[in-house]
C-alpha atoms as a PDB file:
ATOM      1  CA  UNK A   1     139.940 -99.325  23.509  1.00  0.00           C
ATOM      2  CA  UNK A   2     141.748 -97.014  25.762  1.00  0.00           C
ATOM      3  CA  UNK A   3     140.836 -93.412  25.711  1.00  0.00           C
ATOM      4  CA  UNK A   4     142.802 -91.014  24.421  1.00  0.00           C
ATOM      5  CA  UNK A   5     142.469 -88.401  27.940  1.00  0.00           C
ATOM      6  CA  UNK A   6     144.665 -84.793  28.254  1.00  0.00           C
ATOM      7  CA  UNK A   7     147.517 -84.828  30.384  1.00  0.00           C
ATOM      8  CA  UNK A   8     147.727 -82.738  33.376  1.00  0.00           C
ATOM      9  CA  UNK A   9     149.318 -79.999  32.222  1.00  0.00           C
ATOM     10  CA  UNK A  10     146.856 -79.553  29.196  1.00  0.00           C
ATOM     11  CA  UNK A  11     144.568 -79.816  31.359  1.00  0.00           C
ATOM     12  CA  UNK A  12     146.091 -77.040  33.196  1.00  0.00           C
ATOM     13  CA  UNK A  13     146.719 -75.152  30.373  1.00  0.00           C
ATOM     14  CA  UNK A  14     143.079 -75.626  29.014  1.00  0.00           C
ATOM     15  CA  UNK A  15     141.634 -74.208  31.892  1.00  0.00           C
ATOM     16  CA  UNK A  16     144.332 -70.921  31.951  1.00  0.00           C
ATOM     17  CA  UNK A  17     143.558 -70.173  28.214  1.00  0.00           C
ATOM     18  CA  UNK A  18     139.625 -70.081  29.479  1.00  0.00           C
ATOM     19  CA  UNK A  19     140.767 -68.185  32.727  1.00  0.00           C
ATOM     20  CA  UNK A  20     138.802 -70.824  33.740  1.00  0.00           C
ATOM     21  CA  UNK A  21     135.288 -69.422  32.423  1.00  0.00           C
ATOM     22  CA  UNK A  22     133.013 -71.997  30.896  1.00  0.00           C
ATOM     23  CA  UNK A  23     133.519 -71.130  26.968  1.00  0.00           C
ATOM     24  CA  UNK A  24     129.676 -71.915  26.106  1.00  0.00           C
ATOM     25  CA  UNK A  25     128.701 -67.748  25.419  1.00  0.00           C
ATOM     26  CA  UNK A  26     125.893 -68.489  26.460  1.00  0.00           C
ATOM     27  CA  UNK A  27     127.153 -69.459  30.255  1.00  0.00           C
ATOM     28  CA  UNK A  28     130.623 -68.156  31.358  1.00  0.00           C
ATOM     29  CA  UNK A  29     130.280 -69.673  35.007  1.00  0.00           C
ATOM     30  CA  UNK A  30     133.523 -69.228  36.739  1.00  0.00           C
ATOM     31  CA  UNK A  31     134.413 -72.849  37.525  1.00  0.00           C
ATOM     32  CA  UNK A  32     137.217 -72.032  40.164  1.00  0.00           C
ATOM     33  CA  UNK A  33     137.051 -70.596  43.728  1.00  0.00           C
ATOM     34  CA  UNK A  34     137.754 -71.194  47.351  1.00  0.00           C
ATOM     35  CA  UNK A  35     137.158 -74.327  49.366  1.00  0.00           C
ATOM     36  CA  UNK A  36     136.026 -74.417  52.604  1.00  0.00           C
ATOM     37  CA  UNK A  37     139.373 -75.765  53.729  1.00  0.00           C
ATOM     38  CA  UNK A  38     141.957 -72.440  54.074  1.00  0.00           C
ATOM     39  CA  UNK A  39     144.595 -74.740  52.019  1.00  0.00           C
ATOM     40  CA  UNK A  40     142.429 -75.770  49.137  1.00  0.00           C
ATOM     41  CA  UNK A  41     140.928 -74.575  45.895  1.00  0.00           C
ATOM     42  CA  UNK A  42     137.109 -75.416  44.481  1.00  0.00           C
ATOM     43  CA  UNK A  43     137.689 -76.254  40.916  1.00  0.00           C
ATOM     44  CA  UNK A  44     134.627 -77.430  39.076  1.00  0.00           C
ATOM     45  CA  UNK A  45     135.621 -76.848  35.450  1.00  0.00           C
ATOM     46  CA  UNK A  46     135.902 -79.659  32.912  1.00  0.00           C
ATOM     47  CA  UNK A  47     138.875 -80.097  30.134  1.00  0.00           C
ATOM     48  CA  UNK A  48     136.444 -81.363  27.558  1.00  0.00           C
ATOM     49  CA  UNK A  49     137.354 -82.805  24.291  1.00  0.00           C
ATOM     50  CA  UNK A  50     136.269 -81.296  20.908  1.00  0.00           C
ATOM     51  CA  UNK A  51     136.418 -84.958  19.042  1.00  0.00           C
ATOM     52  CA  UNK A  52     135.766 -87.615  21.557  1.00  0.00           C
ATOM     53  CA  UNK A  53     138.703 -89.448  23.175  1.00  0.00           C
ATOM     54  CA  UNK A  54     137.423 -93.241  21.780  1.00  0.00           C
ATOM     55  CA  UNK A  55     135.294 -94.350  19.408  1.00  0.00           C
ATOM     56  CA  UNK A  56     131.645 -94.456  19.998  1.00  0.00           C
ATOM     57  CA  UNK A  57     131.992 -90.706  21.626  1.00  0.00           C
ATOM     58  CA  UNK A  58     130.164 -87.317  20.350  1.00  0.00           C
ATOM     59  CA  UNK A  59     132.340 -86.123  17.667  1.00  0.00           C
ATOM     60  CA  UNK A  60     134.428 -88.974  16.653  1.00  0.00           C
ATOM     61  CA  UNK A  61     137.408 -88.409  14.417  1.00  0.00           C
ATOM     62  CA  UNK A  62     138.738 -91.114  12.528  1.00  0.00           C
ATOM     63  CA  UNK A  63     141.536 -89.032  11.043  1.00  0.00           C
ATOM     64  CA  UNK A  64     142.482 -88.052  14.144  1.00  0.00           C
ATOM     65  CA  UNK A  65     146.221 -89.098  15.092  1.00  0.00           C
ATOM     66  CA  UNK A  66     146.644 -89.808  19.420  1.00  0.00           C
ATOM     67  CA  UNK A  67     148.281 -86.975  19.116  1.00  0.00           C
ATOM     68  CA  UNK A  68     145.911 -84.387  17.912  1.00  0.00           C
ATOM     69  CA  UNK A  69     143.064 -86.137  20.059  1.00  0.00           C
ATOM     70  CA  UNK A  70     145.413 -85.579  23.342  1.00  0.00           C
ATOM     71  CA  UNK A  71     146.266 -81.862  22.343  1.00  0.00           C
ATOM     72  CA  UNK A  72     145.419 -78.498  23.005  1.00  0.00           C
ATOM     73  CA  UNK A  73     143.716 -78.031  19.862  1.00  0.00           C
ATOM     74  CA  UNK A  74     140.986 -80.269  20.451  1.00  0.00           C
ATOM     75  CA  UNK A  75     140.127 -79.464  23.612  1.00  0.00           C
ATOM     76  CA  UNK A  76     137.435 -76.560  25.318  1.00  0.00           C
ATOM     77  CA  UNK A  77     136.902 -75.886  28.961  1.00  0.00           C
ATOM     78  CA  UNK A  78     133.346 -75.948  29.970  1.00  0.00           C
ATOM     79  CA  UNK A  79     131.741 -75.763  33.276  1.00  0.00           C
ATOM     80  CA  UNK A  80     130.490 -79.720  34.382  1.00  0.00           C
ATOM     81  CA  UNK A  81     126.546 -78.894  32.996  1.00  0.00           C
ATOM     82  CA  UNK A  82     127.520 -77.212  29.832  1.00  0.00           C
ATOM     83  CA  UNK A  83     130.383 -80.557  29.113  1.00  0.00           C
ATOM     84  CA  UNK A  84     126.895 -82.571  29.510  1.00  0.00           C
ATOM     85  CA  UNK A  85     124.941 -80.643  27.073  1.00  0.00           C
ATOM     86  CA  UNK A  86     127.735 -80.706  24.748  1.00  0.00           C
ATOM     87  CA  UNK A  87     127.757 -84.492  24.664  1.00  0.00           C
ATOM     88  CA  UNK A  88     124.200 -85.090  25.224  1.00  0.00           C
ATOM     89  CA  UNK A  89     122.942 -83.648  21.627  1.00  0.00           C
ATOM     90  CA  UNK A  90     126.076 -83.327  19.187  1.00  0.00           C
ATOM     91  CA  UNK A  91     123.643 -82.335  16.360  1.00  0.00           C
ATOM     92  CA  UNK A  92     123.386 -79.204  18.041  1.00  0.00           C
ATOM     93  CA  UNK A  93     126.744 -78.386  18.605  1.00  0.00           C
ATOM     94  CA  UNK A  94     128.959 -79.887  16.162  1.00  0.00           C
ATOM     95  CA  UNK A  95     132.995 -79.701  16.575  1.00  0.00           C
ATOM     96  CA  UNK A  96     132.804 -76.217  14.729  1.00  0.00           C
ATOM     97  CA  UNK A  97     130.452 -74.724  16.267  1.00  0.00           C
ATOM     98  CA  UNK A  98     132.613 -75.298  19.781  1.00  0.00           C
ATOM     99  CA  UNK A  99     136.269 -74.440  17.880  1.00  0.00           C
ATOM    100  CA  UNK A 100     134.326 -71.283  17.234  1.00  0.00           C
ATOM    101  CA  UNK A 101     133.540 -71.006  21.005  1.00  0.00           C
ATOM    102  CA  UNK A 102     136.842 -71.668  22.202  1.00  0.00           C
ATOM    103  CA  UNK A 103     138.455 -68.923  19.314  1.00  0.00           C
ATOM    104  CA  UNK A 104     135.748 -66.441  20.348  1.00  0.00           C
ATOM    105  CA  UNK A 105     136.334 -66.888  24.378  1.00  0.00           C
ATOM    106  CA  UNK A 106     140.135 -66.964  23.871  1.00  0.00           C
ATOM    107  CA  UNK A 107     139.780 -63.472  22.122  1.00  0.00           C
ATOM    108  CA  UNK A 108     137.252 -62.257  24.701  1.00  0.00           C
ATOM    109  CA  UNK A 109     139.509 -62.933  27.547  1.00  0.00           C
ATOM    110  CA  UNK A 110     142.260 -61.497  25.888  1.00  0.00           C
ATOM    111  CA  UNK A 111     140.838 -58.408  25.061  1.00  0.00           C
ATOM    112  CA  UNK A 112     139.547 -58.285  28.452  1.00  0.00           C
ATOM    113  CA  UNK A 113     136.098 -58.934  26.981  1.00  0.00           C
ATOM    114  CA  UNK A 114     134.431 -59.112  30.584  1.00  0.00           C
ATOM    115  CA  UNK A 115     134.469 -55.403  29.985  1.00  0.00           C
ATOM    116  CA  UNK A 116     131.463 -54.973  27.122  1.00  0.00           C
ATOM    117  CA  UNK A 117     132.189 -53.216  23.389  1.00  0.00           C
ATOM    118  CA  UNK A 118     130.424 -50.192  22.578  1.00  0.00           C
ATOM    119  CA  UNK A 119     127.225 -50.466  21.399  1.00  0.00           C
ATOM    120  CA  UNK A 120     126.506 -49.725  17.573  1.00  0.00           C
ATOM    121  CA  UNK A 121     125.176 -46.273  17.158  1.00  0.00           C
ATOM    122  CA  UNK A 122     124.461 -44.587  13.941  1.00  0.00           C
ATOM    123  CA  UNK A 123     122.482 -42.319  11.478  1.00  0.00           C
ATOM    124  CA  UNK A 124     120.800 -44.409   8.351  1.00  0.00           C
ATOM    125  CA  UNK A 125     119.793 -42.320   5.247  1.00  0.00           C
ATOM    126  CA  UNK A 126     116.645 -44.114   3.928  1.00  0.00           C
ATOM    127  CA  UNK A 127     115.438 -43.890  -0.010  1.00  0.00           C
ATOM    128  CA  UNK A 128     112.383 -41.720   0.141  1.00  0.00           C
ATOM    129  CA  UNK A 129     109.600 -40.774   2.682  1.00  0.00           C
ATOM    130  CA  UNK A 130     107.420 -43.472   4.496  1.00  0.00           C
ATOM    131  CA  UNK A 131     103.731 -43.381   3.714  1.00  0.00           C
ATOM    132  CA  UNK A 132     101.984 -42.560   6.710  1.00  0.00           C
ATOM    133  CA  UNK A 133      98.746 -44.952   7.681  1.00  0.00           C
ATOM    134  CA  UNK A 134      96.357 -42.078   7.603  1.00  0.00           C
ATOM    135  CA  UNK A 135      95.385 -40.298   4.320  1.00  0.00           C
ATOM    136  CA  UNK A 136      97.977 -37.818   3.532  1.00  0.00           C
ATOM    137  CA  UNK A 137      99.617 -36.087   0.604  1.00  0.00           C
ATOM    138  CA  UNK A 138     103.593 -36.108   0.253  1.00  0.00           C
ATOM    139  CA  UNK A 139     104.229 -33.120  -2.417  1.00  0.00           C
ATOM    140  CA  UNK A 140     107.312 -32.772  -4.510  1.00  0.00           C
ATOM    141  CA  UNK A 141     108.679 -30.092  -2.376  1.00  0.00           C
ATOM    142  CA  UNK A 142     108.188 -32.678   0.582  1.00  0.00           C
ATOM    143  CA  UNK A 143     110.361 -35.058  -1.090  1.00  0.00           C
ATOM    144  CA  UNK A 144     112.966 -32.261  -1.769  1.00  0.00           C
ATOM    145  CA  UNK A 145     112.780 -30.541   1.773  1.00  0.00           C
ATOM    146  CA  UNK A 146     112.815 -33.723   3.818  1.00  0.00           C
ATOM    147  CA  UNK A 147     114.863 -36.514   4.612  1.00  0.00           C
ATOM    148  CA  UNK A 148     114.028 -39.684   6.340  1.00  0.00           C
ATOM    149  CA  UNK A 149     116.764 -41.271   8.828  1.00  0.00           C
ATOM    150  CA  UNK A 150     116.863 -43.958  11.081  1.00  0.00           C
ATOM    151  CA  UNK A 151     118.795 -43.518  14.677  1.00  0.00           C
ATOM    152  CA  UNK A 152     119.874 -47.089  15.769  1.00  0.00           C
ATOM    153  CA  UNK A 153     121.644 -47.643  18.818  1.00  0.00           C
ATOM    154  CA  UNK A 154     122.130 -51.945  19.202  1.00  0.00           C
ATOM    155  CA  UNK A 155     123.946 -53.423  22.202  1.00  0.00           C
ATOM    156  CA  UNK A 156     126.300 -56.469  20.811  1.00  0.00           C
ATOM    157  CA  UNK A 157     127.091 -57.299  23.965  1.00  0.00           C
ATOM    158  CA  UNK A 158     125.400 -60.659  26.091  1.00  0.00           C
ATOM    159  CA  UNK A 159     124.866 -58.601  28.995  1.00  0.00           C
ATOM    160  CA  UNK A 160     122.703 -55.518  29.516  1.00  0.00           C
ATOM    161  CA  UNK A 161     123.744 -51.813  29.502  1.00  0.00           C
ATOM    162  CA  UNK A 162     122.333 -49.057  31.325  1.00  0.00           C
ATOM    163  CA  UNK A 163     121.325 -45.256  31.820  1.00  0.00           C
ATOM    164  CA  UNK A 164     121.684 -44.029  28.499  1.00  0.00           C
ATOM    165  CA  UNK A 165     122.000 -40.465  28.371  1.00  0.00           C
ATOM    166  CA  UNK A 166     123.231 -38.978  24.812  1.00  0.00           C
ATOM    167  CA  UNK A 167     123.220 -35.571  23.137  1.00  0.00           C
ATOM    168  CA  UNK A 168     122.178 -35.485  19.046  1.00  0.00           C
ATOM    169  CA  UNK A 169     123.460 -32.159  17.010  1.00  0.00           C
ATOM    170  CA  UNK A 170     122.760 -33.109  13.512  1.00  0.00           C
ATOM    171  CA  UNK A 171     122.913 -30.609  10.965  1.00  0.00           C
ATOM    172  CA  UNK A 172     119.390 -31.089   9.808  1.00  0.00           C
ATOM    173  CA  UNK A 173     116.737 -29.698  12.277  1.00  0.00           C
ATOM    174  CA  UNK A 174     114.440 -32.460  13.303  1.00  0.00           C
ATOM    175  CA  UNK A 175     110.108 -31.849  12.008  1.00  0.00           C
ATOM    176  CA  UNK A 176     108.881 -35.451  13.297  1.00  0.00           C
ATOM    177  CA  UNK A 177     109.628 -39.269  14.521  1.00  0.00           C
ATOM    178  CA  UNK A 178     106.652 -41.195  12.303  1.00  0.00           C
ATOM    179  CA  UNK A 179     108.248 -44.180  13.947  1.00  0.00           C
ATOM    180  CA  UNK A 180     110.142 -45.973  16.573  1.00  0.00           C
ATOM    181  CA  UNK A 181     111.295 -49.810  17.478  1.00  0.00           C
ATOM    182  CA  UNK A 182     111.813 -50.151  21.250  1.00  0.00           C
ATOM    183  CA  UNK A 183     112.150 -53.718  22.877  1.00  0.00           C
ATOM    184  CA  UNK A 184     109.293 -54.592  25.808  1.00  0.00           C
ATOM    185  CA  UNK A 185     110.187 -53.207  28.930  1.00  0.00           C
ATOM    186  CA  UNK A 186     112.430 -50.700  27.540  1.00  0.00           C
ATOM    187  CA  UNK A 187     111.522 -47.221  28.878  1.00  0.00           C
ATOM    188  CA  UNK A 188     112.793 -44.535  26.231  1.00  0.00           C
ATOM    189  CA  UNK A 189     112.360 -40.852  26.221  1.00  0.00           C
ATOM    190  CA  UNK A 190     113.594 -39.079  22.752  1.00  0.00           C
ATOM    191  CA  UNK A 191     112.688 -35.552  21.446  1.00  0.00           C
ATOM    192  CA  UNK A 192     114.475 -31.849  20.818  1.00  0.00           C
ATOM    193  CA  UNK A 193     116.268 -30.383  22.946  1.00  0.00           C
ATOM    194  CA  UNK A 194     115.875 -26.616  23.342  1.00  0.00           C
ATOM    195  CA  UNK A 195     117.345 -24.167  25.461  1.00  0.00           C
ATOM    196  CA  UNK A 196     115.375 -23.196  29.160  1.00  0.00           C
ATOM    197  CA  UNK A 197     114.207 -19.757  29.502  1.00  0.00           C
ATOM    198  CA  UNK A 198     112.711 -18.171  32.528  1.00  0.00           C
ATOM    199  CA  UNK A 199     110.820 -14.722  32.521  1.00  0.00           C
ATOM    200  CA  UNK A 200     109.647 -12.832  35.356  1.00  0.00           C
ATOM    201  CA  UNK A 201     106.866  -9.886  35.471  1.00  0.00           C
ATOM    202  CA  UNK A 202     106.348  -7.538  37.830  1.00  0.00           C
ATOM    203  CA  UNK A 203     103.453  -4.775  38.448  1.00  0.00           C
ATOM    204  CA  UNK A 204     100.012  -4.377  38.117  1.00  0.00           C
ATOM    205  CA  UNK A 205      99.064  -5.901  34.820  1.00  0.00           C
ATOM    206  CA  UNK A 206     102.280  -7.136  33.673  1.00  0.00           C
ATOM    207  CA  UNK A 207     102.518 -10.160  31.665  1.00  0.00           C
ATOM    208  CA  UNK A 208     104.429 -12.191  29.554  1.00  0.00           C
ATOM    209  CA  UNK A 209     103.247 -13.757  26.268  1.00  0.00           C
ATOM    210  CA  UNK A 210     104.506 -16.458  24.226  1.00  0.00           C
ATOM    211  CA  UNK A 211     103.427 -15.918  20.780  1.00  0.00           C
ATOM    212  CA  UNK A 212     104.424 -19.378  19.086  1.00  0.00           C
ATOM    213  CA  UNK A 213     105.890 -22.340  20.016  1.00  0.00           C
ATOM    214  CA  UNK A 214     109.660 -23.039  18.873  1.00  0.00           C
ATOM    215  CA  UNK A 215     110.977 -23.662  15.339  1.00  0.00           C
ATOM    216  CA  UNK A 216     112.423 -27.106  14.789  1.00  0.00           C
ATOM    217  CA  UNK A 217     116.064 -27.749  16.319  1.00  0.00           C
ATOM    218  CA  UNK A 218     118.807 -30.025  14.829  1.00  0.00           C
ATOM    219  CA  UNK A 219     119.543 -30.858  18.537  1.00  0.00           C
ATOM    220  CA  UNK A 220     117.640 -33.882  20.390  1.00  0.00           C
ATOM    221  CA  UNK A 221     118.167 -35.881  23.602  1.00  0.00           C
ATOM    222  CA  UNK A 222     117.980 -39.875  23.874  1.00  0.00           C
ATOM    223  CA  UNK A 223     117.922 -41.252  27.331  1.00  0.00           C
ATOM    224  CA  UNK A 224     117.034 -44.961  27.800  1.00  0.00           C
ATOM    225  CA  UNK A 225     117.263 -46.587  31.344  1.00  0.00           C
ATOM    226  CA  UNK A 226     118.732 -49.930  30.110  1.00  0.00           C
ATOM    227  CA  UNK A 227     119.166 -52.162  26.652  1.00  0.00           C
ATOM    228  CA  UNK A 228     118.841 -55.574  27.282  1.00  0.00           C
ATOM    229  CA  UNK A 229     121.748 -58.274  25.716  1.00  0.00           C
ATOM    230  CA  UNK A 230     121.997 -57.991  22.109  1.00  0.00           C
ATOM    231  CA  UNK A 231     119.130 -55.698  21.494  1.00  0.00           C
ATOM    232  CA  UNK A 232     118.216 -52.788  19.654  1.00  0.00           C
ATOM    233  CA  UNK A 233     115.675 -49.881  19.628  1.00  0.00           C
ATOM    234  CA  UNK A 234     115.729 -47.410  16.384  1.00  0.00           C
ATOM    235  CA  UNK A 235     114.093 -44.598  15.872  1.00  0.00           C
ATOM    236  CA  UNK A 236     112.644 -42.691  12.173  1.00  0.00           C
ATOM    237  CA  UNK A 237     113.154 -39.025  12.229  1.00  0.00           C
ATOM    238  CA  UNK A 238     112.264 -36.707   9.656  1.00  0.00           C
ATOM    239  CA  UNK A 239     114.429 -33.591   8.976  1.00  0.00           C
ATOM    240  CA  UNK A 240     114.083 -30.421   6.612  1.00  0.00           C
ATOM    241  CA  UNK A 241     116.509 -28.390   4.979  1.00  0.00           C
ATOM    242  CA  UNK A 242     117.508 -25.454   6.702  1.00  0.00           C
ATOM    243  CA  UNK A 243     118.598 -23.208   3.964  1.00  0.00           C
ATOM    244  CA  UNK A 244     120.742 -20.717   5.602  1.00  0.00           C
ATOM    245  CA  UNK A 245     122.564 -24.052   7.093  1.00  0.00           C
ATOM    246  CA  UNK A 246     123.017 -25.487   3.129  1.00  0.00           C
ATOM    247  CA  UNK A 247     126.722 -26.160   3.112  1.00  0.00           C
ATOM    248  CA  UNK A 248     129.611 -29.039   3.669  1.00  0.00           C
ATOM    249  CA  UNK A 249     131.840 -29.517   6.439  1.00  0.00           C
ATOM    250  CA  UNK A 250     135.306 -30.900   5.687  1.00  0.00           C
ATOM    251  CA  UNK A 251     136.071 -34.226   7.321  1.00  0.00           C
ATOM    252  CA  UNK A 252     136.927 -34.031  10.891  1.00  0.00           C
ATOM    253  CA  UNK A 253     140.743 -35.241  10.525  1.00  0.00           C
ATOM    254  CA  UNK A 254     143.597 -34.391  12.370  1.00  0.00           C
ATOM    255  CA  UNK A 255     146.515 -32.715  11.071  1.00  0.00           C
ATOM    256  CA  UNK A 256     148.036 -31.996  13.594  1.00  0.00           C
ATOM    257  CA  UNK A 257     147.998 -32.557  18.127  1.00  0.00           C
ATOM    258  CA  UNK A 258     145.074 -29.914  18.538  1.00  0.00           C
ATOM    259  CA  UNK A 259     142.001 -31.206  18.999  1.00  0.00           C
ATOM    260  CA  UNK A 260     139.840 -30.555  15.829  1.00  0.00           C
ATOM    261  CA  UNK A 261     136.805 -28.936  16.550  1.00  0.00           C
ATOM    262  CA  UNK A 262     133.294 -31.179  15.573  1.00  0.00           C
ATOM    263  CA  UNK A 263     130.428 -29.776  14.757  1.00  0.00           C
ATOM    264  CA  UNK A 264     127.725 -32.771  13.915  1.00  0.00           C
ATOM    265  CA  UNK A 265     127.880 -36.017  16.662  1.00  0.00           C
ATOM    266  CA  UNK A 266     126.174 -37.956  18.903  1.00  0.00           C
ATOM    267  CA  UNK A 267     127.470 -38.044  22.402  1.00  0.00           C
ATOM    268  CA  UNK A 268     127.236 -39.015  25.807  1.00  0.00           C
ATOM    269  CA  UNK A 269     127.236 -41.976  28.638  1.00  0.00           C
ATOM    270  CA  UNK A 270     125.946 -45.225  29.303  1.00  0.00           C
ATOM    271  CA  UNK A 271     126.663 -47.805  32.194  1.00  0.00           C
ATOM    272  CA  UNK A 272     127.680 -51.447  32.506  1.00  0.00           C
ATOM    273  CA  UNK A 273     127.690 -53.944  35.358  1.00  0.00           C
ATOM    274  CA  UNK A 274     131.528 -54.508  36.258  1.00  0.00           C
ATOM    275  CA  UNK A 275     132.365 -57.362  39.510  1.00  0.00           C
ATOM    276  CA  UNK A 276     128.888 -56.301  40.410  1.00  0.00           C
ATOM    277  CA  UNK A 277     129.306 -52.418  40.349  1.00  0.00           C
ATOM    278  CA  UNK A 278     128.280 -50.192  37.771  1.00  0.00           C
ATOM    279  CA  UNK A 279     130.898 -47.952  35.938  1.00  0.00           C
ATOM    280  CA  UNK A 280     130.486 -45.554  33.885  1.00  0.00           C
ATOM    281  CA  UNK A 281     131.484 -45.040  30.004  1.00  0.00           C
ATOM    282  CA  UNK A 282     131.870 -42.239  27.464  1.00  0.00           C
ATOM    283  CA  UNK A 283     130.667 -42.960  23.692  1.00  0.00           C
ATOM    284  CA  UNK A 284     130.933 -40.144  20.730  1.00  0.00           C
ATOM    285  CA  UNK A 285     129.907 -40.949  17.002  1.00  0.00           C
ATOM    286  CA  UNK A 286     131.251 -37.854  14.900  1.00  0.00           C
ATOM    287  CA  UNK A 287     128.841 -37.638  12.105  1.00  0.00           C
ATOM    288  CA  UNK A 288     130.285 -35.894   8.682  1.00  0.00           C
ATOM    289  CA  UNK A 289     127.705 -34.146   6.700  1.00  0.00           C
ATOM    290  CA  UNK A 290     127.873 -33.503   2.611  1.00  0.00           C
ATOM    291  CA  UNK A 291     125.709 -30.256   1.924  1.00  0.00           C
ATOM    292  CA  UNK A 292     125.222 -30.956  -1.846  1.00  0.00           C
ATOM    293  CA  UNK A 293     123.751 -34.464  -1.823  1.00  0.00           C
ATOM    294  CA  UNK A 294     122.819 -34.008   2.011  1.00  0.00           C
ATOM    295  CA  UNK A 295     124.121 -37.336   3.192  1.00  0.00           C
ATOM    296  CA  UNK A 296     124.687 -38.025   6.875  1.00  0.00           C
ATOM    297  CA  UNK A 297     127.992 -40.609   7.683  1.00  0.00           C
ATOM    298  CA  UNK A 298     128.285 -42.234  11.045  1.00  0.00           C
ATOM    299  CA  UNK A 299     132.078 -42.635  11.687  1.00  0.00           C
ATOM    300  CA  UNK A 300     132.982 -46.003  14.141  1.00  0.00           C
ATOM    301  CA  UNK A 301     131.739 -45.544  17.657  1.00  0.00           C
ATOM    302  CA  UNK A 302     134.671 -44.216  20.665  1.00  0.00           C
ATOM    303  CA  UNK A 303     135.371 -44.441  24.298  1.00  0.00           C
ATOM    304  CA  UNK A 304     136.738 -40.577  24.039  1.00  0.00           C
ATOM    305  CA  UNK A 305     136.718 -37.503  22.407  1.00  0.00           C
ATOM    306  CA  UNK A 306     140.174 -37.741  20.578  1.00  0.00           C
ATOM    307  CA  UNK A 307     141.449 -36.386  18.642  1.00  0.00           C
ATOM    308  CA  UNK A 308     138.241 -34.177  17.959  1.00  0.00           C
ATOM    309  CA  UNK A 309     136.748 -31.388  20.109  1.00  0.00           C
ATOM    310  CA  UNK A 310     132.949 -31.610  19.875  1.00  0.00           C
ATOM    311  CA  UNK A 311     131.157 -27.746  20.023  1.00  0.00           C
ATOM    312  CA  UNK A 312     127.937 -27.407  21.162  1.00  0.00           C
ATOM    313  CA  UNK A 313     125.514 -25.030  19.169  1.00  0.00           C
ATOM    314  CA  UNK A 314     121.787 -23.963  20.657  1.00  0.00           C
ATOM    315  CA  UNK A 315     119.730 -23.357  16.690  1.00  0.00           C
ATOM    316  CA  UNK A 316     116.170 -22.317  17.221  1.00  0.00           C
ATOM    317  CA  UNK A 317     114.130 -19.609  16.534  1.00  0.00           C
END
């Protein structure tokens, strides 16, 4: 039987839609370049179909009209390996799994995906205090004074990012980290953040003492030197209550074109790889805090500080 093939101009088309990108996720070759002749183009890329073209091919459709097999629809553009994998073991990747390809790559492109999404960043409030592995007793005023949180920060994205550098002002001051999740390889350094003093003496005998060390701080410092495709690193923190600091803040929302001032966020930069240079991105997570029940919310991750105005406080003592 003859095979149903794609015309030239869905070909074409095909290959446009894909900005001629292999649509495996997992790949994303560019299949188009420059010959070595000035007056000719290298294109490598293959208009693949979805449901094969004749019968006896991966992904068969019976139900299938000429039409439909010859269309748009049921095609994907793939570099030439990943059109042999695709056809090699159709088990693995089934006609939905590579209309789901082709919808997610279409999107990605459009959105200008080459660019990678923030990463997820957030405060958890956990049920209870862990149990620590040594012995230990956790009072009833421990339970009441303390509250266990996770800090997550997950990259979505298939490619790296890098240099981390973030600012936490929670409105809890921070006792402890009983625990932390950080992938292999990963180097991490998390802790308070206090203000840098200097003294100076001068004269016989003169000195200068430091009588204690400082008092917990709500504000900490997460730097991370790169987090590897789609993975995460989370951190447990313990906090206290900080009585003279027992109240809510209204929701940060605008009412108006001034900025509105934010007093509990995470903040700060992180790289990505861009046509081979690294750029540089903002990301802010305003956090809204209820006094009463002491809950912490994570609003949605943003590229910018609008419309809010984040303040910076120095608590210690």
């Amino acid at each position: 039987m003859p095979r149903d093939d794609f015309s030239t101009s869905t070909r074409r088309i095909l290959g446009e839609r894909a900005a001629y990108i292999c649509t495996n996720p997992d790949c994303r070759e560019n299949t188009i370049g420059p010959h070595s002749a000035p007056d000719r183009s290298l294109d490598t890329g293959v208009a693949a179909h979805i449901c094969a073209a004749a019968p006896g091919g991966p992904r068969y459709d019976t139900t299938q009209t000429v039409e439909e097999r010859q269309s748009i629809g049921n095609g994907i553009w793939l570099c030439a390996r990943c059109s042999r994998i695709i056809d090699t073991d159709e088990r693995v990747y089934p006609a939905e799994r590579l209309r789901l390809w082709r919808s997610e790559h279409e999107q990605w492109i459009s959105e200008q995906g080459m660019i990678p999404k923030l990463p997820d960043l957030r405060i958890e409030d956990l049920q209870g205090i862990s149990l620590p592995p040594a012995p230990a007793v956790i009072t009833a005023e421990d339970s009441e004074r303390i509250r266990e949180r996770r800090l997550v920060l997950k990259n979505p994205n298939r490619v790296p990012l890098f240099q981390f550098d973030l600012r936490i002002q929670l409105p809890e001051p921070v006792i402890g980290c009983p625990k932390r999740s950080i992938p292999p390889g990963v180097a991490v350094q998390f802790g308070p953040s206090y203000p840098q003093f200097f003294a100076s003496a001068s004269g016989e005998g003169a000195s200068v003492t430091v009588l204690r060390p400082p008092r917990p701080t709500p504000n900490a410092s997460l730097k991370l030197d790169c987090l590897p495709a789609q993975a995460e690193i989370a951190f447990t923190i313990h906090s206290i209550l900080d009585w003279s600091h027992l109240r809510s803040w209204p929701d940060p929302e605008p009412e108006s074109e001034e900025a509105v001032p934010l007093r509990y966020y995470i903040s700060g930069e992180y790289f990505f790889e861009y046509r081979r240079e690294r750029v540089r991105r903002r990301i802010l997570v305003p956090l809204l805090y209820e006094g009463t029940s002491r809950k912490i919310e994570s609003r949605p991750p943003q590229s910018d500080d609008a419309p809010y105005l984040p303040t910076f406080h120095e608590r210690f003592g």
